[in-house]
N, C-alpha and C. Protein backbone atom coordinates (compact mmCIF):
# COMPACT_ATOMS: atom_id res chain seq x y z
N UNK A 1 69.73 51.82 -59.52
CA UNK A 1 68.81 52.66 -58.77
C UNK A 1 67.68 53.11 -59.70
N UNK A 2 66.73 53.35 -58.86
CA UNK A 2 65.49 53.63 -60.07
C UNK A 2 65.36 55.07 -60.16
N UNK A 3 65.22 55.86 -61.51
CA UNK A 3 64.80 56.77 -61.90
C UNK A 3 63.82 58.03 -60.81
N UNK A 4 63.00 57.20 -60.31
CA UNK A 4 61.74 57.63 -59.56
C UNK A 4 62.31 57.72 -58.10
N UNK A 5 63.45 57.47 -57.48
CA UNK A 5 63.41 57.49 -56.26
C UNK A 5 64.15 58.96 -56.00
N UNK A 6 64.15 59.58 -55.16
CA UNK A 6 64.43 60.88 -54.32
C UNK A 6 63.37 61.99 -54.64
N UNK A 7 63.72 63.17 -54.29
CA UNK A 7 62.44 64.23 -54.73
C UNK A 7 62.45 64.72 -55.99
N UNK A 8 60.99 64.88 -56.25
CA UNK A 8 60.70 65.61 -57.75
C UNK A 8 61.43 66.59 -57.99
N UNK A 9 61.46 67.18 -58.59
CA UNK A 9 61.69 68.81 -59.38
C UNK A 9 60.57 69.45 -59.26
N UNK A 10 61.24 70.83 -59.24
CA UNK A 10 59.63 71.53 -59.01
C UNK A 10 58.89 71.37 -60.30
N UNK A 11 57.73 71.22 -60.26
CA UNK A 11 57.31 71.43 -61.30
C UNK A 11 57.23 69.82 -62.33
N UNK A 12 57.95 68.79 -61.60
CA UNK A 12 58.14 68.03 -62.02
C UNK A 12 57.10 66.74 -61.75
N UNK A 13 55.62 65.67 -62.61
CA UNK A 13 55.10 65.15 -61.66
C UNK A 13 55.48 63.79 -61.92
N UNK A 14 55.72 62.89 -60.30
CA UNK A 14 56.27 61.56 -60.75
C UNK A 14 54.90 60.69 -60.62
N UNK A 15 55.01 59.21 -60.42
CA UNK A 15 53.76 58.57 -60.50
C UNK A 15 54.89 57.61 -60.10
N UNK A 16 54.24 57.09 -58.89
CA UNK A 16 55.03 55.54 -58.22
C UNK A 16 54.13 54.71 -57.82
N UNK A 17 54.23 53.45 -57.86
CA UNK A 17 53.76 52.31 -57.81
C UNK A 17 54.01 52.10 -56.24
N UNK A 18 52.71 52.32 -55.35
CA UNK A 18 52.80 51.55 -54.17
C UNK A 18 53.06 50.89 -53.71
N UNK A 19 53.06 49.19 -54.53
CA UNK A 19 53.27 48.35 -54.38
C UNK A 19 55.41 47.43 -54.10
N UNK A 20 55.45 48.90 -54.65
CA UNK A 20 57.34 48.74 -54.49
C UNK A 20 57.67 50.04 -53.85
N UNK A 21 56.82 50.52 -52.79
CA UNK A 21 57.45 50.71 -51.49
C UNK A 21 58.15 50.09 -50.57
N UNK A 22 59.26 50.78 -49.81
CA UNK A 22 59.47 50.15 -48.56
C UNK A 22 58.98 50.28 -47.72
N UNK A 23 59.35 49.79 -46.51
CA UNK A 23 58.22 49.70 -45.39
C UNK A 23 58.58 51.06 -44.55
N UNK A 24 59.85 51.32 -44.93
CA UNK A 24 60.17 52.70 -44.45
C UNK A 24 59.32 54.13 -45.14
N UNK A 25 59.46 53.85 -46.26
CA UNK A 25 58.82 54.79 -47.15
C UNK A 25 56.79 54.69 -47.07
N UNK A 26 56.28 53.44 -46.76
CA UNK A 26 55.07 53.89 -46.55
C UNK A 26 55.08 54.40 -44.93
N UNK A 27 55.61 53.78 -44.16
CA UNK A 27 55.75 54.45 -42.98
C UNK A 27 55.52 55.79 -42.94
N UNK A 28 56.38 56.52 -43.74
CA UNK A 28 56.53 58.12 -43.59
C UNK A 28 55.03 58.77 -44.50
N UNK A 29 54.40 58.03 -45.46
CA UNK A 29 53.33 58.96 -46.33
C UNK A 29 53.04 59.66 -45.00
N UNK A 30 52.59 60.88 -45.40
CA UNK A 30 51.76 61.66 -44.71
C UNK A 30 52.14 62.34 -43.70
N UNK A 31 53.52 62.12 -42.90
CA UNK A 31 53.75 61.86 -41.52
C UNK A 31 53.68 63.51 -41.61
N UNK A 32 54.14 64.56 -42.45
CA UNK A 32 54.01 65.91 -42.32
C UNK A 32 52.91 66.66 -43.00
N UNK A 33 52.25 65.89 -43.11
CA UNK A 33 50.97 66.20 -43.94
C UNK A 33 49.47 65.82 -43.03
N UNK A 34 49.42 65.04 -42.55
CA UNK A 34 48.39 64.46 -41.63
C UNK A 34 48.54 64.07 -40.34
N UNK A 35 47.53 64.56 -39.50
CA UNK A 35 47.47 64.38 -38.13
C UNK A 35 46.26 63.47 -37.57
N UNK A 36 46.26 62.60 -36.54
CA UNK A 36 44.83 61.78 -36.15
C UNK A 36 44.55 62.24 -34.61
N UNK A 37 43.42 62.57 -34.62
CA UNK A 37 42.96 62.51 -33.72
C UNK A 37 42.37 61.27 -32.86
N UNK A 38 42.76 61.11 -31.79
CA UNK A 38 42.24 59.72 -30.81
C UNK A 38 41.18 60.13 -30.03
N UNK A 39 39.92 59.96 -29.39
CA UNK A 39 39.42 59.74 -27.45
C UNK A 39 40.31 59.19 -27.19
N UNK A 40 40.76 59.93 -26.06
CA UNK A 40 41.44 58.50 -25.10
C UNK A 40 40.68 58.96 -23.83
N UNK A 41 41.03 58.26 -22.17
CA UNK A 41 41.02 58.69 -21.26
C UNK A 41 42.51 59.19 -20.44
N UNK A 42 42.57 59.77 -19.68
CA UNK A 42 43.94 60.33 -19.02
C UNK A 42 43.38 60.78 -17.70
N UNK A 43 43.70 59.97 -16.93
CA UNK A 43 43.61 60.10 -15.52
C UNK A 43 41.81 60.23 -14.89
N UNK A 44 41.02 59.26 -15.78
CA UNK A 44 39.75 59.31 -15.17
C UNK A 44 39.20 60.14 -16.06
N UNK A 45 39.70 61.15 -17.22
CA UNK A 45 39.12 62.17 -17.63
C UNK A 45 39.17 62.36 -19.31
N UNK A 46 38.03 62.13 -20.23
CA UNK A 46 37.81 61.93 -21.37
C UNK A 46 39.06 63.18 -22.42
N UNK A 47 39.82 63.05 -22.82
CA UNK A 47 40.79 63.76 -23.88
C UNK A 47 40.86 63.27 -24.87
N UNK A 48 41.85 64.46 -25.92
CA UNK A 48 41.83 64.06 -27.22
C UNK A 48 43.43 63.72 -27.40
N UNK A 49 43.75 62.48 -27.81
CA UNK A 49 45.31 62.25 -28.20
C UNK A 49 45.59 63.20 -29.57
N UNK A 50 46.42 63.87 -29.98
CA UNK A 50 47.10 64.15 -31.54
C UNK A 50 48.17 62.90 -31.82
N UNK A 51 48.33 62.36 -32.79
CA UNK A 51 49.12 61.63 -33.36
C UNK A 51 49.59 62.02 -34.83
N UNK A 52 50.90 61.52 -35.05
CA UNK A 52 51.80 62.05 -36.37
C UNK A 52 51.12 61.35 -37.33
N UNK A 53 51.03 60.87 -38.54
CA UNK A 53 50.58 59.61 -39.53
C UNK A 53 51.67 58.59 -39.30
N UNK A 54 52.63 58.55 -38.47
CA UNK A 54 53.49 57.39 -38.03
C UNK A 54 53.16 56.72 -36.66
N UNK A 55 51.93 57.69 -36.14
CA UNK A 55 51.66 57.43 -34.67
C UNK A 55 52.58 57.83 -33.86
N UNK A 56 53.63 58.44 -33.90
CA UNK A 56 53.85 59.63 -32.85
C UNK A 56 53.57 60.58 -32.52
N UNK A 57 53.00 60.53 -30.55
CA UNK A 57 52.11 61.31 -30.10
C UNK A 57 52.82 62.60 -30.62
N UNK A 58 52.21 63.66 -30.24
CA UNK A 58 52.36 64.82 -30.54
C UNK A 58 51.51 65.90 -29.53
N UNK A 59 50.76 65.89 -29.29
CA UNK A 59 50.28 66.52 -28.21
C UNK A 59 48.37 65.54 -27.00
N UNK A 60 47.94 66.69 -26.54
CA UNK A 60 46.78 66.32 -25.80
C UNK A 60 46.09 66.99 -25.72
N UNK A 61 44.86 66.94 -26.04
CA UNK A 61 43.63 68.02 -25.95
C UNK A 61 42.73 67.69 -25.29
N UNK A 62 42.01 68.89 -24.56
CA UNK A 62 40.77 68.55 -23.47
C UNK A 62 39.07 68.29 -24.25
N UNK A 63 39.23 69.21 -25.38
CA UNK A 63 38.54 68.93 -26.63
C UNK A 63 39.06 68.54 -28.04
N UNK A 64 37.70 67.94 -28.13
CA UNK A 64 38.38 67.79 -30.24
C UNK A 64 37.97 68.76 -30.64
N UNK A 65 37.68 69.98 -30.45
CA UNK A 65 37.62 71.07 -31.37
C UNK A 65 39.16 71.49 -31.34
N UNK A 66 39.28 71.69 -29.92
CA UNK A 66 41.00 72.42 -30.03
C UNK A 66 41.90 71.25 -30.45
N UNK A 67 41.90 69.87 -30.41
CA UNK A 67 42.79 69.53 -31.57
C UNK A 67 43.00 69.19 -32.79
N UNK A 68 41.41 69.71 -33.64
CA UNK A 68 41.50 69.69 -34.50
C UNK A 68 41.74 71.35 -35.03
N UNK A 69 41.75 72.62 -34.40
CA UNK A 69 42.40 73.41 -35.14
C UNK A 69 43.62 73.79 -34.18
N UNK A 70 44.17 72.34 -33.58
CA UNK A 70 46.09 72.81 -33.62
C UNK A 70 46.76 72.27 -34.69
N UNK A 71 45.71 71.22 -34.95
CA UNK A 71 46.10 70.32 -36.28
C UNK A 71 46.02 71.30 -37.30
N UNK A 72 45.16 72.22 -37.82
CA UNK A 72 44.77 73.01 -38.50
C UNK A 72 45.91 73.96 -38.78
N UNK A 73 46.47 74.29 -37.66
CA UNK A 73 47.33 75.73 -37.04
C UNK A 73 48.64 75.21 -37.67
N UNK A 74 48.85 74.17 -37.86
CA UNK A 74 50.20 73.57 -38.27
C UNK A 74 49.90 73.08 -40.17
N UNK A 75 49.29 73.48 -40.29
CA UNK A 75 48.81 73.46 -41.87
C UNK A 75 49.02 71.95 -42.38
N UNK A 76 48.31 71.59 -40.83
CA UNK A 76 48.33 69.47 -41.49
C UNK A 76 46.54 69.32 -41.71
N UNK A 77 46.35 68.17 -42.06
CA UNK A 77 45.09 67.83 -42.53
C UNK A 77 44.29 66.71 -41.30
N UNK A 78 43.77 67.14 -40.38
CA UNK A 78 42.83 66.39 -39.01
C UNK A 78 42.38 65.19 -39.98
N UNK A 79 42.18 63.82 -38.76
CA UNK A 79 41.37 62.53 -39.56
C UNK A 79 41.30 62.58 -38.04
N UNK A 80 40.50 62.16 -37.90
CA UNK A 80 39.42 61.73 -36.57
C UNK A 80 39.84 59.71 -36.58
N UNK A 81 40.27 59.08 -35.53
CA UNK A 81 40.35 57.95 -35.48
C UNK A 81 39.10 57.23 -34.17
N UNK A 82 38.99 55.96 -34.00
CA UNK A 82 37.90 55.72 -33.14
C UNK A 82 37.86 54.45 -32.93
């Protein structure tokens, strides 16, 4: 097993090589850290999708202002997708 795999220590900083990720493990970067915003339409009527960084939905907004500060409200980081 490698040295580098499970969580740091506090205080502790690791440095990993992207390239020997799994597909599980890039899957998850971000997933509690970042949120995307979509346009979509929903029923004839212009909305905003929220998505996880894994792409699970998460909510629906009538504006992108309000889903970018529910994104906000949850102390994740908004990316606008398009």
């Amino acid at each position: 097993m490698d040295e580098n795999t499970g969580p740091a220590a506090p205080g502790e900083t690791r440095i990993v090589d992207i390239r020997h990720l799994t597909t599980e493990q890039l899957a998850g970067l971000g997933v509690s850290q970042i949120a995307y915003v979509k346009p979509v339409m929903m029923n004839g009527v212009r909305a905003f999708a929220i998505h996880a960084a894994d792409g699970t939905p998460m909510a629906l907004a009538g504006e992108i202002d309000v889903a970018v500060a529910a994104i906000r409200q949850q102390e994740m980081l908004p990316t606008l997708v398009h």
